[in-house]
PDB file of N, CA and C in Angstrom:
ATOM      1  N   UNK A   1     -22.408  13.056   6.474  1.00  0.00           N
ATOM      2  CA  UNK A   1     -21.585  12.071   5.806  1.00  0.00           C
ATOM      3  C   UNK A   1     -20.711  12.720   4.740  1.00  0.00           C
ATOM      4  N   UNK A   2     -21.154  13.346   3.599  1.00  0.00           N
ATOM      5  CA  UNK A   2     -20.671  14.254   2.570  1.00  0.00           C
ATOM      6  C   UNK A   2     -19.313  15.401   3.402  1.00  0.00           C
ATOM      7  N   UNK A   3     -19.334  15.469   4.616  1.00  0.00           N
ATOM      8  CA  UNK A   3     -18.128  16.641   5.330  1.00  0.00           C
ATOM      9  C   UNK A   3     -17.007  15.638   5.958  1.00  0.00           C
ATOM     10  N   UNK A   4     -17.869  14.763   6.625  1.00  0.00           N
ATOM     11  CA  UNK A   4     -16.459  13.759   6.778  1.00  0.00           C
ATOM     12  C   UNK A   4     -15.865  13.036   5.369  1.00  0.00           C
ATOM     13  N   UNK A   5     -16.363  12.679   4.265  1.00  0.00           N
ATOM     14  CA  UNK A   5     -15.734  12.298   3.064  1.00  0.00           C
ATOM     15  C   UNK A   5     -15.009  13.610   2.498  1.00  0.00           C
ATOM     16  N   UNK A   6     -15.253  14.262   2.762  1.00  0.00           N
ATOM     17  CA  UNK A   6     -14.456  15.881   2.259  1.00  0.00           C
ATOM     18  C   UNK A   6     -13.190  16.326   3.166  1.00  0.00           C
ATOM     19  N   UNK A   7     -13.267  15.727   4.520  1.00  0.00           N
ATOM     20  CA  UNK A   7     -12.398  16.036   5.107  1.00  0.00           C
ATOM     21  C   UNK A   7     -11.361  14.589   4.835  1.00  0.00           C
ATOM     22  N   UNK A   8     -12.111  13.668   4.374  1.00  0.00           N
ATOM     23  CA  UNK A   8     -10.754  12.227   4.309  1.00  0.00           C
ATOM     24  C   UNK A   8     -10.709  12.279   3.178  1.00  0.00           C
ATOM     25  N   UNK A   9     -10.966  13.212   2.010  1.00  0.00           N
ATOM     26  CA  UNK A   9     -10.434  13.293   0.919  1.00  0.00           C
ATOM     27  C   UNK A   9      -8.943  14.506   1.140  1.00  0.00           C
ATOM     28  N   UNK A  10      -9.452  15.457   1.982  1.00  0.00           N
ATOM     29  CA  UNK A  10      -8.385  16.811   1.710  1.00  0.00           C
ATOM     30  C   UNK A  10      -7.255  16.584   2.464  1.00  0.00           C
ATOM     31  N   UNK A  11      -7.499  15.475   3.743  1.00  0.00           N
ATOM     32  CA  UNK A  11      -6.089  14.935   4.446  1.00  0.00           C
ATOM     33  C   UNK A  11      -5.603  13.713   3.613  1.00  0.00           C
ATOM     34  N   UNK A  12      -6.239  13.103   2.191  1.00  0.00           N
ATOM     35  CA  UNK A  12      -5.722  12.166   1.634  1.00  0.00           C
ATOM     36  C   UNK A  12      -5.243  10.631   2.653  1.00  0.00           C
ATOM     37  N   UNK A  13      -6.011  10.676   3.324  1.00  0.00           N
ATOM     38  CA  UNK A  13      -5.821   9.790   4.258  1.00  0.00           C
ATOM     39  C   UNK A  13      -5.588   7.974   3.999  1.00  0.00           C
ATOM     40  N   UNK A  14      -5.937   8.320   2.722  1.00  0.00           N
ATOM     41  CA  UNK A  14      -6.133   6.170   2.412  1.00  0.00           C
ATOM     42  C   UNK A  14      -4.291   6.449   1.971  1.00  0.00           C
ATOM     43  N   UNK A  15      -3.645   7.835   1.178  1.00  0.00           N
ATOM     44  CA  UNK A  15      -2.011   7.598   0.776  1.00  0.00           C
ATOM     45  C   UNK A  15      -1.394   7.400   2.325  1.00  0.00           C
ATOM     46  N   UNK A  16      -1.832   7.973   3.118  1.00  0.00           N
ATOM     47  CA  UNK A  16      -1.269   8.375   4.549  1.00  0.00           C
ATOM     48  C   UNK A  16      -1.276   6.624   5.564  1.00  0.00           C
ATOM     49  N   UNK A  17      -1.970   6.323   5.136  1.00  0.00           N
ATOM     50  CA  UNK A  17      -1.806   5.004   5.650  1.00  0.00           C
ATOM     51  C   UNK A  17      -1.455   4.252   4.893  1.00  0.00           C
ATOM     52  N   UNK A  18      -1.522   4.100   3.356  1.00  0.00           N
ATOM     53  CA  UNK A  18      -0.678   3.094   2.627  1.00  0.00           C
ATOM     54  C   UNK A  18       0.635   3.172   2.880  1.00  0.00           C
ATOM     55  N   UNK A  19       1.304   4.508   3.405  1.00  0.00           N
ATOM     56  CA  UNK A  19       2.498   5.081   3.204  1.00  0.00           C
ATOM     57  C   UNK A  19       3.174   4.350   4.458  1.00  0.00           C
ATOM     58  N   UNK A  20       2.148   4.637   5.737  1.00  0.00           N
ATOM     59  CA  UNK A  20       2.597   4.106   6.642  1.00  0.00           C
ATOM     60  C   UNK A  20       2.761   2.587   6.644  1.00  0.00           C
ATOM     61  N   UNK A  21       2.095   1.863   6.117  1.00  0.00           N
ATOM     62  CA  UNK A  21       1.573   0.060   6.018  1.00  0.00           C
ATOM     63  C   UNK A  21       3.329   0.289   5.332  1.00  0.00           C
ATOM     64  N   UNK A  22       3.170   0.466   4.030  1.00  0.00           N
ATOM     65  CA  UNK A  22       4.517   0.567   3.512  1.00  0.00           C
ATOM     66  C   UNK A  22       5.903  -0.157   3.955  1.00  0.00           C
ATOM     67  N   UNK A  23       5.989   1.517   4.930  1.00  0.00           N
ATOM     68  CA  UNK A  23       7.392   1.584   6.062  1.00  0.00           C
ATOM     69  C   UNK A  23       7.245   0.597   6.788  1.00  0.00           C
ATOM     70  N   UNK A  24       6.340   0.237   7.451  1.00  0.00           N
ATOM     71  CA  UNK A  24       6.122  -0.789   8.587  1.00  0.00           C
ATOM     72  C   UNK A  24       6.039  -2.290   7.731  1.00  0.00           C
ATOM     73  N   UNK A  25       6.026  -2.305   6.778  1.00  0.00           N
ATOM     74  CA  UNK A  25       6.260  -3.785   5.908  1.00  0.00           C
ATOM     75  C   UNK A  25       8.301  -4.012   5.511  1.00  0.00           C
ATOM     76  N   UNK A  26       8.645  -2.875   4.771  1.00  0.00           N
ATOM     77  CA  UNK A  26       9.738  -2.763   4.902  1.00  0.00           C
ATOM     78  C   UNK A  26      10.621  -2.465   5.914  1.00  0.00           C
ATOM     79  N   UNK A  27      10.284  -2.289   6.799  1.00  0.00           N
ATOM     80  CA  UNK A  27      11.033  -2.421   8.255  1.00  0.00           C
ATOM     81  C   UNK A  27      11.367  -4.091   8.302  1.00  0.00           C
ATOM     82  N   UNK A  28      10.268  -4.245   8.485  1.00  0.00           N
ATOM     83  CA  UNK A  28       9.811  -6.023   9.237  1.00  0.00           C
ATOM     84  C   UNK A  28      10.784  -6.504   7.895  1.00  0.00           C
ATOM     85  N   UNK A  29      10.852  -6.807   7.119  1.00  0.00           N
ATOM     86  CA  UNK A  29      11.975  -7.322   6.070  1.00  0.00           C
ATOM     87  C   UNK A  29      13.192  -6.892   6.219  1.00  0.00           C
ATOM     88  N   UNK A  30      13.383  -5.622   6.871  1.00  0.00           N
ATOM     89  CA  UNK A  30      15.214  -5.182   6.710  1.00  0.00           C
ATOM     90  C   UNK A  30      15.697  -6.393   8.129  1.00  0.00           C
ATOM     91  N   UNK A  31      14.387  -6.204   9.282  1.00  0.00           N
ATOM     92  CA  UNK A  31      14.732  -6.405  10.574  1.00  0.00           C
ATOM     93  C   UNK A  31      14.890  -8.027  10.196  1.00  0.00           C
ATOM     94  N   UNK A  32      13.844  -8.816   9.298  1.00  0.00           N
ATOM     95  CA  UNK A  32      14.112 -10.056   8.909  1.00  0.00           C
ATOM     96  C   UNK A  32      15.571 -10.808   8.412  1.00  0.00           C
ATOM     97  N   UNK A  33      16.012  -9.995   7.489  1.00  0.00           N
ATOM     98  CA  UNK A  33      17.250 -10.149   7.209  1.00  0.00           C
ATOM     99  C   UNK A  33      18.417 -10.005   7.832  1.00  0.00           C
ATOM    100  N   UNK A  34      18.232  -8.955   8.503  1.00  0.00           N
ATOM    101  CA  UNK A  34      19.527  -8.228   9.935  1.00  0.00           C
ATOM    102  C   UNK A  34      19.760  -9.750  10.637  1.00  0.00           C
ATOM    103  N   UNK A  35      18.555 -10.723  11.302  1.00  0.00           N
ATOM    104  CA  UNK A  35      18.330 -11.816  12.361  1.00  0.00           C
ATOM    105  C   UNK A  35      18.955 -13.212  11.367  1.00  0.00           C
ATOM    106  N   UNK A  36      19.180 -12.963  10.072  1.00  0.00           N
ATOM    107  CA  UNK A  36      19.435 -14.164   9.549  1.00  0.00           C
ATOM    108  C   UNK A  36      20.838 -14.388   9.482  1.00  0.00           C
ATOM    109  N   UNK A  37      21.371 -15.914  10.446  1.00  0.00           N
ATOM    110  CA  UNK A  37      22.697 -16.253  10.543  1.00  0.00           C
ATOM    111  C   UNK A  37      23.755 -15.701   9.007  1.00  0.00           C
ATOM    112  N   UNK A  38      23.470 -16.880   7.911  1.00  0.00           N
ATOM    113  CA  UNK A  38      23.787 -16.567   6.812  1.00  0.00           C
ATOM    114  C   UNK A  38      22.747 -16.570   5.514  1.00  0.00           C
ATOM    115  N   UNK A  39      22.830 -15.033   5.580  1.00  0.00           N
ATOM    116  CA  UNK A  39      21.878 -14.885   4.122  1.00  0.00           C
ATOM    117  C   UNK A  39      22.425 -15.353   3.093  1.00  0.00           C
ATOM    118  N   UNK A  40      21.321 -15.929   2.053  1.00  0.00           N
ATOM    119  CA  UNK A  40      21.738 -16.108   0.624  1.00  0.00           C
ATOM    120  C   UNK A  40      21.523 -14.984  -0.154  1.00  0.00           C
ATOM    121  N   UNK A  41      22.332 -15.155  -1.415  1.00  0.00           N
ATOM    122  CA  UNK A  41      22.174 -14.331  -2.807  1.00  0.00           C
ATOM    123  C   UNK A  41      20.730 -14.195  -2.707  1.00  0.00           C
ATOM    124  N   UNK A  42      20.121 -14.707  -3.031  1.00  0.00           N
ATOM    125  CA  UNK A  42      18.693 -14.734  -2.973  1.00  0.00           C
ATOM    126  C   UNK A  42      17.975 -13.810  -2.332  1.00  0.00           C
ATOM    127  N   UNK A  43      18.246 -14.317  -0.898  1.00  0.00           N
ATOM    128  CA  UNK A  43      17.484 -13.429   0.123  1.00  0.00           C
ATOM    129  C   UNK A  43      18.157 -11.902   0.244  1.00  0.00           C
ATOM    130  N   UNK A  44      19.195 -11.666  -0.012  1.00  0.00           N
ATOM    131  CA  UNK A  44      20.033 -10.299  -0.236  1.00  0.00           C
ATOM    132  C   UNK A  44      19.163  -9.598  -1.478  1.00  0.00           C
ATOM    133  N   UNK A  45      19.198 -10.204  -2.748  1.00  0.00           N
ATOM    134  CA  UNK A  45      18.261 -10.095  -3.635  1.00  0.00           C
ATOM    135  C   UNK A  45      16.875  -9.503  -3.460  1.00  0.00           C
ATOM    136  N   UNK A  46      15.838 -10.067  -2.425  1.00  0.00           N
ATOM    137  CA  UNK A  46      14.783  -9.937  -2.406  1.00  0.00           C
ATOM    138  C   UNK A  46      14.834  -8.291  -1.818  1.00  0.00           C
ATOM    139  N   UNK A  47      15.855  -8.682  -0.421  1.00  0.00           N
ATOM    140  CA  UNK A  47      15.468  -7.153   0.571  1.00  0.00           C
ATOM    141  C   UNK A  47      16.358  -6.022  -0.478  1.00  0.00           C
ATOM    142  N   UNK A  48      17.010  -5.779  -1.129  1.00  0.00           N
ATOM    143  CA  UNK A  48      17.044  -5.147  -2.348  1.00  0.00           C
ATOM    144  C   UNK A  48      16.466  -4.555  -2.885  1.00  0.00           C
ATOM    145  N   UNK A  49      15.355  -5.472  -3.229  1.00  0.00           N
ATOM    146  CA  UNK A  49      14.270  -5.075  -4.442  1.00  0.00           C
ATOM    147  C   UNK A  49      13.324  -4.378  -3.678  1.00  0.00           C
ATOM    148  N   UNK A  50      13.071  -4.852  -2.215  1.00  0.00           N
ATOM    149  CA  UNK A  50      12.023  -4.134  -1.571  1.00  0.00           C
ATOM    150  C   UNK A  50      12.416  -2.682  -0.949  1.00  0.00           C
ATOM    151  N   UNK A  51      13.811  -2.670  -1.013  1.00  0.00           N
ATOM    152  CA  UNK A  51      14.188  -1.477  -0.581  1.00  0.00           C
ATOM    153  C   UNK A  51      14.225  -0.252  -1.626  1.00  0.00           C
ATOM    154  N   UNK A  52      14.367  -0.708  -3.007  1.00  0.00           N
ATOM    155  CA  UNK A  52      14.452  -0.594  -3.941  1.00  0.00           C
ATOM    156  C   UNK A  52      12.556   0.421  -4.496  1.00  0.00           C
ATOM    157  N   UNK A  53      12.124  -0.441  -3.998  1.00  0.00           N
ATOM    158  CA  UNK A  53      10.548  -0.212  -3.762  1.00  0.00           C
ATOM    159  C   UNK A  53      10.279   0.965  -3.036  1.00  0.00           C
ATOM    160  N   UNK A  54      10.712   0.913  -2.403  1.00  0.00           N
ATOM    161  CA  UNK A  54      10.305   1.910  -1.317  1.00  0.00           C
ATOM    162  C   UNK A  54      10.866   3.381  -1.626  1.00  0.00           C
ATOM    163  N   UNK A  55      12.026   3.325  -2.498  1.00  0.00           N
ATOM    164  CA  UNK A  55      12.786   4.538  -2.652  1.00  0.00           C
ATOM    165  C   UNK A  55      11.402   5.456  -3.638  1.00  0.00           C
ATOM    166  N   UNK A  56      11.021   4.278  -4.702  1.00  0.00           N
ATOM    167  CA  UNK A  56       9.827   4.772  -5.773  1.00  0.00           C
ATOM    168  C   UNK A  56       8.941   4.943  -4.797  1.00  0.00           C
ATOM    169  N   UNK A  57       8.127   4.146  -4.047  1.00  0.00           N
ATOM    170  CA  UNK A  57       6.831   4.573  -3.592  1.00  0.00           C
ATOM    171  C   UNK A  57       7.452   6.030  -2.583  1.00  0.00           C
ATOM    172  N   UNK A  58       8.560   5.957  -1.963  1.00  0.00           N
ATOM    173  CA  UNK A  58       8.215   7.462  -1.289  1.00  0.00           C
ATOM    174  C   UNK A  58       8.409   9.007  -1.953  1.00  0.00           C
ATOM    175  N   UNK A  59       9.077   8.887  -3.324  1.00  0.00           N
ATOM    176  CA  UNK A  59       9.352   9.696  -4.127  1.00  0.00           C
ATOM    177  C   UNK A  59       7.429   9.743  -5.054  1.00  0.00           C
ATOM    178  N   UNK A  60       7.234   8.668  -5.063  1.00  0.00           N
ATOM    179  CA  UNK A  60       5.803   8.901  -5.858  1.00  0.00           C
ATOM    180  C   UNK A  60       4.587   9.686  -4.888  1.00  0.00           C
ATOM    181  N   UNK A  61       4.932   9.775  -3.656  1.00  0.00           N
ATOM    182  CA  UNK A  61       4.324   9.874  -2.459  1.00  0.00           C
ATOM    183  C   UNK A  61       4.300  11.265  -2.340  1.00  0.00           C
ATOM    184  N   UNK A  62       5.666  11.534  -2.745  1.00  0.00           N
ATOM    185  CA  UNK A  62       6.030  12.883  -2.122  1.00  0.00           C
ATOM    186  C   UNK A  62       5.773  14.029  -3.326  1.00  0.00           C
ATOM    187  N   UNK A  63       5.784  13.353  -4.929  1.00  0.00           N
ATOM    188  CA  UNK A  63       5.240  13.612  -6.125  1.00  0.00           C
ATOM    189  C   UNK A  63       4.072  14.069  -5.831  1.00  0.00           C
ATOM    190  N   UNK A  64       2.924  13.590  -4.979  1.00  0.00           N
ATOM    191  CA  UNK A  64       1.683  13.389  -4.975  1.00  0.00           C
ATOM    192  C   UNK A  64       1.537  14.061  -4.434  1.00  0.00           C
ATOM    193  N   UNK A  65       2.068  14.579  -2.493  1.00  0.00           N
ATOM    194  CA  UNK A  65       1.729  15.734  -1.929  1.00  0.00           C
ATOM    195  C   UNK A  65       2.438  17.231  -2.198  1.00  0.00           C
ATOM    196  N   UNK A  66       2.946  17.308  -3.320  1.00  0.00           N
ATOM    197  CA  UNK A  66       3.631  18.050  -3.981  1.00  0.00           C
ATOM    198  C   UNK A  66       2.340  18.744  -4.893  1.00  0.00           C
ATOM    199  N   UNK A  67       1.632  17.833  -5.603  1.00  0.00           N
ATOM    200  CA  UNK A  67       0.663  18.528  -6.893  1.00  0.00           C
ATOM    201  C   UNK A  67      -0.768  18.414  -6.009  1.00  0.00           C
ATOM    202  N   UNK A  68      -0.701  18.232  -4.775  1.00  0.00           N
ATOM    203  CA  UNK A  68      -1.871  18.732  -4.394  1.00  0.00           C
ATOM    204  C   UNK A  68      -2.698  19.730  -3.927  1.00  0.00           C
ATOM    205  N   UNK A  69      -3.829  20.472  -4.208  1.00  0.00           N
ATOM    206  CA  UNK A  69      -3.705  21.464  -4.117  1.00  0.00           C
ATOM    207  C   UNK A  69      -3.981  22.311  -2.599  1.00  0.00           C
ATOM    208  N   UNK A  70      -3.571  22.896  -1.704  1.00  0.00           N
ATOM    209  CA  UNK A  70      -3.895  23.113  -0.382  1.00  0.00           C
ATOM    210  C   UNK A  70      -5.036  24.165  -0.589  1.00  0.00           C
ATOM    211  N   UNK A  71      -5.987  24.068   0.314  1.00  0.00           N
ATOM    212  CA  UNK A  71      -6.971  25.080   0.687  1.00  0.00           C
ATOM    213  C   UNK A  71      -7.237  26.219   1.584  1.00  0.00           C
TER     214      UNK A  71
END
């Protein structure tokens, strides 16, 4: 048990799938908006902010596999 928690610690695997959940959430919102006849301010607004999101989480992401240390 202790070698498989050592090995899903050193592939960081819980960022590796948040990262992915992520992209695949912000997809489904760009693709949401693309299908809408006429968007509002609003809804232009929202996919914005989430895109907006995503620029930080993949720069914080990439922060992260940057200071980690390889073995």
């Amino acid at each position: 048990m202790a070698d498989w928690w050592k090995r899903y610690l050193q592939f960081n695997v819980t960022a590796k799938l948040t990262m992915i959940a992520s992209v695949a959430m912000s997809w489904r919102c760009a693709e949401w908006f693309m299908g809408l006849e006429e968007p509002t301010t609003q809804q232009s607004a929202f996919v914005s902010v989430i895109m907006g999101v995503m620029t930080g989480v993949y720069g914080i992401y990439l922060g992260k596999e940057a200071r980690t240390p390889k073995e």
